[in-house]
N, C-alpha and C. Protein backbone atom coordinates (compact mmCIF):
# COMPACT_ATOMS: atom_id res chain seq x y z
N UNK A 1 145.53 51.08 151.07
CA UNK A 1 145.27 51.99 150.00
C UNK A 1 146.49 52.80 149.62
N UNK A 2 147.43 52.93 150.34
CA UNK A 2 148.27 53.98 150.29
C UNK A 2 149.80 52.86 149.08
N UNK A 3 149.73 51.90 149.29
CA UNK A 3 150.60 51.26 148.38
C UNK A 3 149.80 51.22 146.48
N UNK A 4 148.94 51.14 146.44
CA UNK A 4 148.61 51.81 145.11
C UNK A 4 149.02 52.62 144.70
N UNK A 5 148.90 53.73 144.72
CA UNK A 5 149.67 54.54 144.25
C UNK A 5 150.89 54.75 143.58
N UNK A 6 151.83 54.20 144.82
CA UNK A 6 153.44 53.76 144.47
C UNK A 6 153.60 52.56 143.82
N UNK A 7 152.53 51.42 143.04
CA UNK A 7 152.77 50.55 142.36
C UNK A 7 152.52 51.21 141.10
N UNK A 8 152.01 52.46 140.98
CA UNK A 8 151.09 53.15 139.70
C UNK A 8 152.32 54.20 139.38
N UNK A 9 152.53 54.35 140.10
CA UNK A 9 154.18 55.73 139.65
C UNK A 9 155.15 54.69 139.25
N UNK A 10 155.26 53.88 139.89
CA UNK A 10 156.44 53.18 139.65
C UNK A 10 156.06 52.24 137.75
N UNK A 11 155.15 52.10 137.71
CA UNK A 11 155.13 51.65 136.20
C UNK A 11 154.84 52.94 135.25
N UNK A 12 154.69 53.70 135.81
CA UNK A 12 154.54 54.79 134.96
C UNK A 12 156.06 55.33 134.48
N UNK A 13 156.94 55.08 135.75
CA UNK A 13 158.02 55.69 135.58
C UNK A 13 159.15 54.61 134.46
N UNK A 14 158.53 53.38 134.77
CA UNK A 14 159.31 52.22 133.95
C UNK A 14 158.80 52.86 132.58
N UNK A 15 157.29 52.83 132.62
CA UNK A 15 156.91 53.38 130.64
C UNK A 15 157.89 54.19 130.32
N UNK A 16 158.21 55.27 130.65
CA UNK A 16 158.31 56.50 130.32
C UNK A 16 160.18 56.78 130.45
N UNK A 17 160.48 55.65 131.15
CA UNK A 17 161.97 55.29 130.73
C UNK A 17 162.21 54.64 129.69
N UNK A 18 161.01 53.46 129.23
CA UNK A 18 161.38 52.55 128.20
C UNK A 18 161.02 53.20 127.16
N UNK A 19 160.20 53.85 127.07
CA UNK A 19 159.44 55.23 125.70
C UNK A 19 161.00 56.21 125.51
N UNK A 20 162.05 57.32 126.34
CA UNK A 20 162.92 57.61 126.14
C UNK A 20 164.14 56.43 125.77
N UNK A 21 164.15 55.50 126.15
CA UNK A 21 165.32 54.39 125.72
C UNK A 21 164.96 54.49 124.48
N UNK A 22 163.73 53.82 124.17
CA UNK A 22 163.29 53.50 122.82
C UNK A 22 163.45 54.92 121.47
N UNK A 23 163.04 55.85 122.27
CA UNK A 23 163.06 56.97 121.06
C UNK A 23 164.76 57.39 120.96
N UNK A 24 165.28 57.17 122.05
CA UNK A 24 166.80 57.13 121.69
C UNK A 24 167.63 56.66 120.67
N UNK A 25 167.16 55.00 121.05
CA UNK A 25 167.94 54.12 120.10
C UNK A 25 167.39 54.51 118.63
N UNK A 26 166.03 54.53 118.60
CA UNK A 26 165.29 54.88 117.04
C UNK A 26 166.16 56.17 116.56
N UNK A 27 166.18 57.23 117.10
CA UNK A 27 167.18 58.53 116.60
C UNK A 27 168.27 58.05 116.19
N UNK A 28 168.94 57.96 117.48
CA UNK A 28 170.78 57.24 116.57
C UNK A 28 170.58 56.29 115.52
N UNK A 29 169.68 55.22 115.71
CA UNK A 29 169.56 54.59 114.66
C UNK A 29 169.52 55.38 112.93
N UNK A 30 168.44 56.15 113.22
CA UNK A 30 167.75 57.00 112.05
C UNK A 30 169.24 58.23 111.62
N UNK A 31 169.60 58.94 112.40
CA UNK A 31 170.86 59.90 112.71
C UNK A 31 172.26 59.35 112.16
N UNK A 32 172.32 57.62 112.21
CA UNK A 32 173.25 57.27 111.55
C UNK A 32 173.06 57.09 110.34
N UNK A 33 171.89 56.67 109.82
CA UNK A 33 171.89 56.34 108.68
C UNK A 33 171.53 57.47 107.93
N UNK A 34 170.46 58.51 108.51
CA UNK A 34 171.03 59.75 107.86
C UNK A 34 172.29 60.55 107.41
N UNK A 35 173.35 60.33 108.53
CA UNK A 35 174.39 61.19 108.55
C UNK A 35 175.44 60.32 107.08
N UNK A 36 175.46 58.84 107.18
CA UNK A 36 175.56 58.60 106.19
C UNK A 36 175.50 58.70 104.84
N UNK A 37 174.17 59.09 104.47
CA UNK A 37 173.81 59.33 103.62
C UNK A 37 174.38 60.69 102.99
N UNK A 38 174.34 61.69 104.19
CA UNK A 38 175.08 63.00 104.05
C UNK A 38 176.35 62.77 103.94
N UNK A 39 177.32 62.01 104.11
CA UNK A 39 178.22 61.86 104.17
C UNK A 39 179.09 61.10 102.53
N UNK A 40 178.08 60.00 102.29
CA UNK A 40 178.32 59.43 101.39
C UNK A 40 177.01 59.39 100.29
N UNK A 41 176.44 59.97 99.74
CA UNK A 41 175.34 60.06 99.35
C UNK A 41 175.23 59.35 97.36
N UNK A 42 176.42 58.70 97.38
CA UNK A 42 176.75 57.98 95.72
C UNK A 42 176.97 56.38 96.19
N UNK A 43 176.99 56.16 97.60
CA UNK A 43 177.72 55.19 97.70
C UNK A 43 176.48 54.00 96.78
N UNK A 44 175.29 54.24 96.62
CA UNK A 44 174.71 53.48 95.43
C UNK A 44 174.83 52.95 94.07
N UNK A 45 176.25 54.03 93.80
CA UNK A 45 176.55 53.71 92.06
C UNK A 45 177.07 52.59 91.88
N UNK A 46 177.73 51.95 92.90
CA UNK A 46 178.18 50.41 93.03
C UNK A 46 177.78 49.85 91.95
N UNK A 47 176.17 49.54 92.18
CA UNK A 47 174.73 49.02 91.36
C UNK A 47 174.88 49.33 90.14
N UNK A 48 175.69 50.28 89.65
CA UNK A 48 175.04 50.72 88.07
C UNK A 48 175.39 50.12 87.30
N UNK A 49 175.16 49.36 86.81
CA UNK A 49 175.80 48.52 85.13
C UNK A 49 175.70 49.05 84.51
N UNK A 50 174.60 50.15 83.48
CA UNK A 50 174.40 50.51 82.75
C UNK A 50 175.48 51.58 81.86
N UNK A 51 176.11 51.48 80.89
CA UNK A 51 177.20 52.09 80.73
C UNK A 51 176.72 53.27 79.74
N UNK A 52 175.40 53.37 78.88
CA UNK A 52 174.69 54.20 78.31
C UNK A 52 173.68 55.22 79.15
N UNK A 53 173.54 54.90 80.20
CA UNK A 53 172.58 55.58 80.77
C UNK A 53 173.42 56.62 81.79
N UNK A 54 172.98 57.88 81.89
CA UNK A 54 173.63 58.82 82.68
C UNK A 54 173.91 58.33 84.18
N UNK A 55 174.87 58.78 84.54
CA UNK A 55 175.21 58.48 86.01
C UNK A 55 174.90 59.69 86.75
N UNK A 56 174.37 59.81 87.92
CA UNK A 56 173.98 61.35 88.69
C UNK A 56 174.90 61.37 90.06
N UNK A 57 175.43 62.23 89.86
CA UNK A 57 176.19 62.05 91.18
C UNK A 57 175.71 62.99 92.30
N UNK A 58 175.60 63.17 93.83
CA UNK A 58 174.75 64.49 94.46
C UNK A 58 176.45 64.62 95.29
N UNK A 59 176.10 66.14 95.53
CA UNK A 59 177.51 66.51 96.60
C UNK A 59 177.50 65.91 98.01
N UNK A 60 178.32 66.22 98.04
CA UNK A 60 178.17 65.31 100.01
C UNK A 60 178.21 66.53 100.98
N UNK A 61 178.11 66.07 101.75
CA UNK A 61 178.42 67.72 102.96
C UNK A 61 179.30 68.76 102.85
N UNK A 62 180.14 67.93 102.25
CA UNK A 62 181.56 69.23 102.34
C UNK A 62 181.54 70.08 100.72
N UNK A 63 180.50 69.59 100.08
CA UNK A 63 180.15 70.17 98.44
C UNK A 63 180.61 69.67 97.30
N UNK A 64 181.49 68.45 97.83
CA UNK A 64 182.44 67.47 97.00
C UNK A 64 181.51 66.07 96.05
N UNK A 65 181.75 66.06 95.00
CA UNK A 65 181.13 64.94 94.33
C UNK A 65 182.28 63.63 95.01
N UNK A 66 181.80 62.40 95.73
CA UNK A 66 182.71 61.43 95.52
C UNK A 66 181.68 60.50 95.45
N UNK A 67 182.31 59.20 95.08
CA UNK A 67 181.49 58.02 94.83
C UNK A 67 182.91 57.03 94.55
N UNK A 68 182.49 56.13 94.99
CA UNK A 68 183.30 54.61 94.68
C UNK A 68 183.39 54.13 93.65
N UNK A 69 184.38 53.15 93.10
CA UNK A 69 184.72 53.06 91.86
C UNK A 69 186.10 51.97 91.83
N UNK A 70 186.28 51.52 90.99
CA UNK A 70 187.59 50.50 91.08
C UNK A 70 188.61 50.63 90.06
N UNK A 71 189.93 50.70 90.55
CA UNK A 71 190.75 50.86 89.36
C UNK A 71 191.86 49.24 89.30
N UNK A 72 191.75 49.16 88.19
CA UNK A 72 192.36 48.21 88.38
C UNK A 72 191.90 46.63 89.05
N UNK A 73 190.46 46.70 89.00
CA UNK A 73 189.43 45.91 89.75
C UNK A 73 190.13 45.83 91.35
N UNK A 74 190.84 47.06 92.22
CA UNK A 74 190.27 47.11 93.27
C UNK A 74 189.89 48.44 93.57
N UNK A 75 188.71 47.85 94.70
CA UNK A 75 187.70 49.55 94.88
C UNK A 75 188.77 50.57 95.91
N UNK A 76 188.22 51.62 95.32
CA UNK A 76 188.69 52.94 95.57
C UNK A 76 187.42 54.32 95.97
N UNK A 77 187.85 55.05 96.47
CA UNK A 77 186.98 56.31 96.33
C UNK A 77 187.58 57.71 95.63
N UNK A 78 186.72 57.67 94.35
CA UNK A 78 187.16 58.55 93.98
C UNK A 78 186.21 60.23 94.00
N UNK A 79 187.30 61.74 94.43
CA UNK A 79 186.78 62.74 94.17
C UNK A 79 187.03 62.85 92.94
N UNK A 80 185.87 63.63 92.46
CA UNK A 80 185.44 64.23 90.61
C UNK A 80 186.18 65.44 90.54
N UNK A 81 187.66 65.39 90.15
CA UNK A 81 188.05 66.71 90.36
C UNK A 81 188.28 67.34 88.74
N UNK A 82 187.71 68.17 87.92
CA UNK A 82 188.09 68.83 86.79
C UNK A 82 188.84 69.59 86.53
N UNK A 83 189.93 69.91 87.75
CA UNK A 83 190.65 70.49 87.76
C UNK A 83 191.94 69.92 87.75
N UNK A 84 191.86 68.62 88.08
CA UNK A 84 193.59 67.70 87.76
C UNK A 84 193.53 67.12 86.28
N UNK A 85 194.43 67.37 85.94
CA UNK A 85 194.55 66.37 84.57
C UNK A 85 194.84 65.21 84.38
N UNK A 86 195.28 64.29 85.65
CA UNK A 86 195.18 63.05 85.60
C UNK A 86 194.40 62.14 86.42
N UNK A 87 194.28 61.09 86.33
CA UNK A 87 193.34 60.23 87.61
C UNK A 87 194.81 60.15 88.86
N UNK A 88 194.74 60.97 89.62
CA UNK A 88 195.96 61.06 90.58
C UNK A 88 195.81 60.04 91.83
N UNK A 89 196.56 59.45 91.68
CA UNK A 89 196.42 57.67 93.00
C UNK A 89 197.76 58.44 93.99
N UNK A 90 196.81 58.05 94.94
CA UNK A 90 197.71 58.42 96.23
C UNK A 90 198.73 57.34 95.94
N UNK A 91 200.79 57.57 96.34
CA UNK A 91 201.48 56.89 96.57
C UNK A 91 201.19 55.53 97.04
N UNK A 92 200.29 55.39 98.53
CA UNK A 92 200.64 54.20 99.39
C UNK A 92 199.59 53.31 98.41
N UNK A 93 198.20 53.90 97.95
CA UNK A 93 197.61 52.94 96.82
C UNK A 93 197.90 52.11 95.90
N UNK A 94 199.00 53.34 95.30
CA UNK A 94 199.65 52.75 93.66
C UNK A 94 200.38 51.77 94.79
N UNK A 95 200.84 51.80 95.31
CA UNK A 95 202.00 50.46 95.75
C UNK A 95 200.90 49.16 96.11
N UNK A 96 200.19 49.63 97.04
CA UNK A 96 199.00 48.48 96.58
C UNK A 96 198.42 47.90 95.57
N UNK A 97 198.13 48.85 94.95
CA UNK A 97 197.09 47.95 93.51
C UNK A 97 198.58 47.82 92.37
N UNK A 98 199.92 48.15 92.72
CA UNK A 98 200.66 47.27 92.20
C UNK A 98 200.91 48.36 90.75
N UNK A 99 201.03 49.70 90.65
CA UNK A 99 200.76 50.48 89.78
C UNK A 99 202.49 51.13 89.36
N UNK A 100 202.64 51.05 88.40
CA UNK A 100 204.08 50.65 87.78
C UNK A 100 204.85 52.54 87.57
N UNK A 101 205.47 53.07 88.13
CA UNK A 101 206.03 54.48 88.18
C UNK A 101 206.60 54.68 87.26
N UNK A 102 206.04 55.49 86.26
CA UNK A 102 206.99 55.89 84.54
C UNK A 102 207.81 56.87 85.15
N UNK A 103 207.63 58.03 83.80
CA UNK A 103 208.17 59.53 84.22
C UNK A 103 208.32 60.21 85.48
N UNK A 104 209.07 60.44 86.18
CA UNK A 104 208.82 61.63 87.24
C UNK A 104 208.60 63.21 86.53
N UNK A 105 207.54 63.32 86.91
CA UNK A 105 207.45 65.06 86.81
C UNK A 105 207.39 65.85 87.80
N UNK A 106 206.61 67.13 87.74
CA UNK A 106 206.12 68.06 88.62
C UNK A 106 204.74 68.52 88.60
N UNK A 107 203.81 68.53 89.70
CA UNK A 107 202.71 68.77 89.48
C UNK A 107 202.55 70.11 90.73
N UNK A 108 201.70 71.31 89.30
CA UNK A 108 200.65 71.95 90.44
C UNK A 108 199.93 71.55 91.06
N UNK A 109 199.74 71.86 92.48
CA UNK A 109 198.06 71.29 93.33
C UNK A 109 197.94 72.64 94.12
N UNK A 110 196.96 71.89 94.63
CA UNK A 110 196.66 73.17 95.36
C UNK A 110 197.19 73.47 96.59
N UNK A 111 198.07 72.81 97.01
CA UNK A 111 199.60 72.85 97.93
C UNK A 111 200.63 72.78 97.77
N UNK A 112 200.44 73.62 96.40
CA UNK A 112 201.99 74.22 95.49
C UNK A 112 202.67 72.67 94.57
N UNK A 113 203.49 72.83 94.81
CA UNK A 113 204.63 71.90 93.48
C UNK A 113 204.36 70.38 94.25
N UNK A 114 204.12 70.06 93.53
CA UNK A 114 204.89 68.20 94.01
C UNK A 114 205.88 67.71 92.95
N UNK A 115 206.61 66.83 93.51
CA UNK A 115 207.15 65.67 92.56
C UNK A 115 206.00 64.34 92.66
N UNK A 116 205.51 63.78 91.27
CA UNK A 116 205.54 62.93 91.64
C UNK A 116 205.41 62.05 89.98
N UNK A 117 204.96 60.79 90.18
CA UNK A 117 205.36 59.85 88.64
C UNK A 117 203.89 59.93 87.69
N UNK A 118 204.46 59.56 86.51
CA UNK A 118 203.00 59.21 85.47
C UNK A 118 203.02 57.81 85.61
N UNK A 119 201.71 57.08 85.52
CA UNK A 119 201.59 55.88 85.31
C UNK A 119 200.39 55.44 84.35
N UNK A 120 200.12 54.04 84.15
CA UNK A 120 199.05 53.94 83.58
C UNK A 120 198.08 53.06 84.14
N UNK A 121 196.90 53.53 84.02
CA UNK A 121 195.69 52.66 84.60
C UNK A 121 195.13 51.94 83.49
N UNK A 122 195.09 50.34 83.82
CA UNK A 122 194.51 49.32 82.68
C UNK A 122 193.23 49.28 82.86
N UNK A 123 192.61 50.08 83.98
CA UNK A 123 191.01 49.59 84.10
C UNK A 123 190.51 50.73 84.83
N UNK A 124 189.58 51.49 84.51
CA UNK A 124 189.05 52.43 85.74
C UNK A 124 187.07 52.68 85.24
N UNK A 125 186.54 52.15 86.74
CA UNK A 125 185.36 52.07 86.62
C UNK A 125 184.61 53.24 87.69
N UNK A 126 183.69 54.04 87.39
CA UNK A 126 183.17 54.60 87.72
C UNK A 126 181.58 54.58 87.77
N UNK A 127 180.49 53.59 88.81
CA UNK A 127 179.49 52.78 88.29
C UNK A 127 179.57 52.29 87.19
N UNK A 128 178.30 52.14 86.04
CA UNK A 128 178.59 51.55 84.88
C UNK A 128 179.39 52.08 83.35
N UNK A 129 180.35 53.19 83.84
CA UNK A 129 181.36 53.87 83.12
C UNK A 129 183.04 53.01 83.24
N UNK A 130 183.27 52.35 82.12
CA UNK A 130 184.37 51.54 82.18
C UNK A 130 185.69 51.89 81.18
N UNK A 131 186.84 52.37 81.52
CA UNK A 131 187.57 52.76 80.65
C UNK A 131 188.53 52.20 80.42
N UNK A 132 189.50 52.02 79.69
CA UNK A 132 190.40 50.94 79.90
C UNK A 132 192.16 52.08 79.26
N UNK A 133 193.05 51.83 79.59
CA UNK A 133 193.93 52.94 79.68
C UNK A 133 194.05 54.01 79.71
N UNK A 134 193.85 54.65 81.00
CA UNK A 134 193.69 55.78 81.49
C UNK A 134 194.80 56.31 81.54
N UNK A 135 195.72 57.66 81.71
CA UNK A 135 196.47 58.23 82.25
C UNK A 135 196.14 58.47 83.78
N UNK A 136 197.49 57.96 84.42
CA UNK A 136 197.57 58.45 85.58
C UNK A 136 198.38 59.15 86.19
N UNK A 137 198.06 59.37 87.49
CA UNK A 137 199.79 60.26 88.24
C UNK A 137 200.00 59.40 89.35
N UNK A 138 201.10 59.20 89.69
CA UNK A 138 201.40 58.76 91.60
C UNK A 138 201.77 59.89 92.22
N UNK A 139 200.66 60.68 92.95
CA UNK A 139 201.35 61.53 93.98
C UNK A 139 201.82 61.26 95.36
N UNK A 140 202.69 61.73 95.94
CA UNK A 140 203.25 61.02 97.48
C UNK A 140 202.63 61.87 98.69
N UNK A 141 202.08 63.33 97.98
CA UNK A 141 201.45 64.04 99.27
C UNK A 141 199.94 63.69 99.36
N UNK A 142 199.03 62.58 98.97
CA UNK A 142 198.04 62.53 99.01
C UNK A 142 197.45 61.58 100.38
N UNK A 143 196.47 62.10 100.69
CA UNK A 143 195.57 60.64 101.63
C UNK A 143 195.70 59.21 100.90
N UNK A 144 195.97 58.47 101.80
CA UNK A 144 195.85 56.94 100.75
C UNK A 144 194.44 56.72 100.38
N UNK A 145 193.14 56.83 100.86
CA UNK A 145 192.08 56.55 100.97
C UNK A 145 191.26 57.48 99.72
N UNK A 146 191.33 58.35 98.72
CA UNK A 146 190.89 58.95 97.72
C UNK A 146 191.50 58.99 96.84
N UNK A 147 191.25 58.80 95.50
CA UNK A 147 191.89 58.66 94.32
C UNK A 147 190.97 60.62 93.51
N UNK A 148 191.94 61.39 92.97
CA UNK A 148 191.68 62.52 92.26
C UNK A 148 191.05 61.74 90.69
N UNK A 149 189.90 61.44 90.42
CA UNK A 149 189.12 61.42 89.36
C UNK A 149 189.45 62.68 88.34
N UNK A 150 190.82 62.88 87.71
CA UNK A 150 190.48 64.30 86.66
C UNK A 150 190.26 64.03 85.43
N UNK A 151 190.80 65.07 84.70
CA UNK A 151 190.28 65.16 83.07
C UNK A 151 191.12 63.72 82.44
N UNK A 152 192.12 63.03 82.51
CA UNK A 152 192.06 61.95 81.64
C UNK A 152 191.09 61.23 81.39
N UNK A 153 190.09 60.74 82.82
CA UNK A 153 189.09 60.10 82.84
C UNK A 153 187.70 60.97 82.55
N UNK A 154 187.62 61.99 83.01
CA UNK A 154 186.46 62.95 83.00
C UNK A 154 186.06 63.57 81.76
N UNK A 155 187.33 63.91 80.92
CA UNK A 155 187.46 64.33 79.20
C UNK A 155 186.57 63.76 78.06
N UNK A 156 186.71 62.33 78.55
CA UNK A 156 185.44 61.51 77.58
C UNK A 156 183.97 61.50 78.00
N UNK A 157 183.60 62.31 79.17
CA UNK A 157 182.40 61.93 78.94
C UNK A 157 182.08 63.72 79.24
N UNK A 158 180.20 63.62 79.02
CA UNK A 158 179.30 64.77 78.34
C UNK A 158 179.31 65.33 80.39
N UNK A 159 179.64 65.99 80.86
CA UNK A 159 179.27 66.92 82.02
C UNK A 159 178.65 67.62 82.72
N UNK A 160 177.54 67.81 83.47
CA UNK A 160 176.41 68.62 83.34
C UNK A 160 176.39 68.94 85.01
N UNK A 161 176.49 70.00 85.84
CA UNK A 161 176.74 70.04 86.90
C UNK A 161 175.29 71.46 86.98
N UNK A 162 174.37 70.68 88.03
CA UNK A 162 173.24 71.58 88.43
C UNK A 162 172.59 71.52 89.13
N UNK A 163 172.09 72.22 90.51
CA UNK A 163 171.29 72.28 91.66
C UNK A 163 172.26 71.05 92.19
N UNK A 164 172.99 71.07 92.51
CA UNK A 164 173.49 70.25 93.47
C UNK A 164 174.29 68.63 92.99
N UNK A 165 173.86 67.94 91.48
CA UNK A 165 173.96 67.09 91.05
C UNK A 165 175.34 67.11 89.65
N UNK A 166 175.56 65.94 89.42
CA UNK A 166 176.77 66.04 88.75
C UNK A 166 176.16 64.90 87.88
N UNK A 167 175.81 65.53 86.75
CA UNK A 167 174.91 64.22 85.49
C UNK A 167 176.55 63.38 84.50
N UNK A 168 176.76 62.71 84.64
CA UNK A 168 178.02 62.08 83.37
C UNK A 168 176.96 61.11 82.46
N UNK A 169 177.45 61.28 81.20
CA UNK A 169 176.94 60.79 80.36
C UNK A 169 178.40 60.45 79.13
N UNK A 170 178.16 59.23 78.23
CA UNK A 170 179.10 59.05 78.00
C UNK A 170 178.62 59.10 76.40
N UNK A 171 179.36 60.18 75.82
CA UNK A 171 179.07 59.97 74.17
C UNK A 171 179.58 59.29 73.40
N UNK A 172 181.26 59.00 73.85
CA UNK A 172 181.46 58.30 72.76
C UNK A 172 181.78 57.16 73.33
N UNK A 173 181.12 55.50 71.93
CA UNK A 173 181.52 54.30 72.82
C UNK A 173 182.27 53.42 72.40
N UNK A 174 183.71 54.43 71.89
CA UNK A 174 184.57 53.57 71.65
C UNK A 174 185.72 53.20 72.91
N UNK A 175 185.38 54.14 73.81
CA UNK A 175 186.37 53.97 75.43
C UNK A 175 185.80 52.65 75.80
N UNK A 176 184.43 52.89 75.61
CA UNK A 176 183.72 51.91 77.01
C UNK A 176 183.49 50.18 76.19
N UNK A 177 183.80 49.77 77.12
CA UNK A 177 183.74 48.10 77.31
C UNK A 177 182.38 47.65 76.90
């Protein structure tokens, strides 16, 4: 009689390990794809063809609109910044996507003066928002991995920033493809 018992704890104790394994893996599971989402919460606009229909963008954790996008048909991530006046491509990018250095100027940022070049973008897509000669900049102090989305590209379309969301809508359709 006395070995019952210890065959009855001992599967109890297997349940109740495999019940914590299990609710483990389900969390991280769920925790990643949440945190994702917080993290990247546009990465859906991929999908959008629609070049008439508003695009919604939501902030990400840090309060930043970004979402993916391709210049030059290769993808990029771009921040929505209304405060640069050009679509600003990090240095090590433009040398990648092969992006041709005009003018050198000087640019304000928000880490004082840079040098860096004007160039031009033959293609810049933002979901189903397609523009085709954009102004750009090559800056050399930037992350390679984000492209500055500003007013060259941002100028043509209608703006609407509320509760958290960033509506673009495009009025006029002589830019778009």
């Amino acid at each position: 009689m006395g070995e019952q018992p210890k065959a009855g704890n001992r599967s109890g104790i297997v349940m109740m390990l495999l019940f914590w394994v299990l609710l483990m893996a389900v969390g991280t599971w769920w925790l990643q794809g949440g945190l994702e989402s917080l993290n990247n919460p546009n990465a859906h606009i991929v999908e959008t063809a629609e070049s008439r229909t508003p695009l919604t963008l939501k902030r990400d954790r840090a309060g930043h609109f970004k979402a993916p996008g391709e210049i030059n048909g290769v993808p990029v991530t771009f921040l929505l910044d209304t405060g640069a006046t050009y679509v600003a491509v990090p240095a090590g990018l433009a040398d990648s996507i092969g992006l041709e250095r005009g003018r050198r100027v000087w640019f304000n940022t928000a880490n004082g003066r840079v040098q860096g070049a004007l160039t031009a973008l033959d293609d810049v897509r933002l979901g189903g928002i397609h523009m085709r000669d954009v102004r750009g900049s090559i800056s050399p102090n930037m992350e390679d991995d984000t492209v500055l989305l500003g007013m060259s590209f941002l100028s043509h379309l209608a703006i609407e920033i509320r509760q958290g969301r960033m509506v673009l809508t495009l009025p006029d359709p002589g830019r778009v493809e």
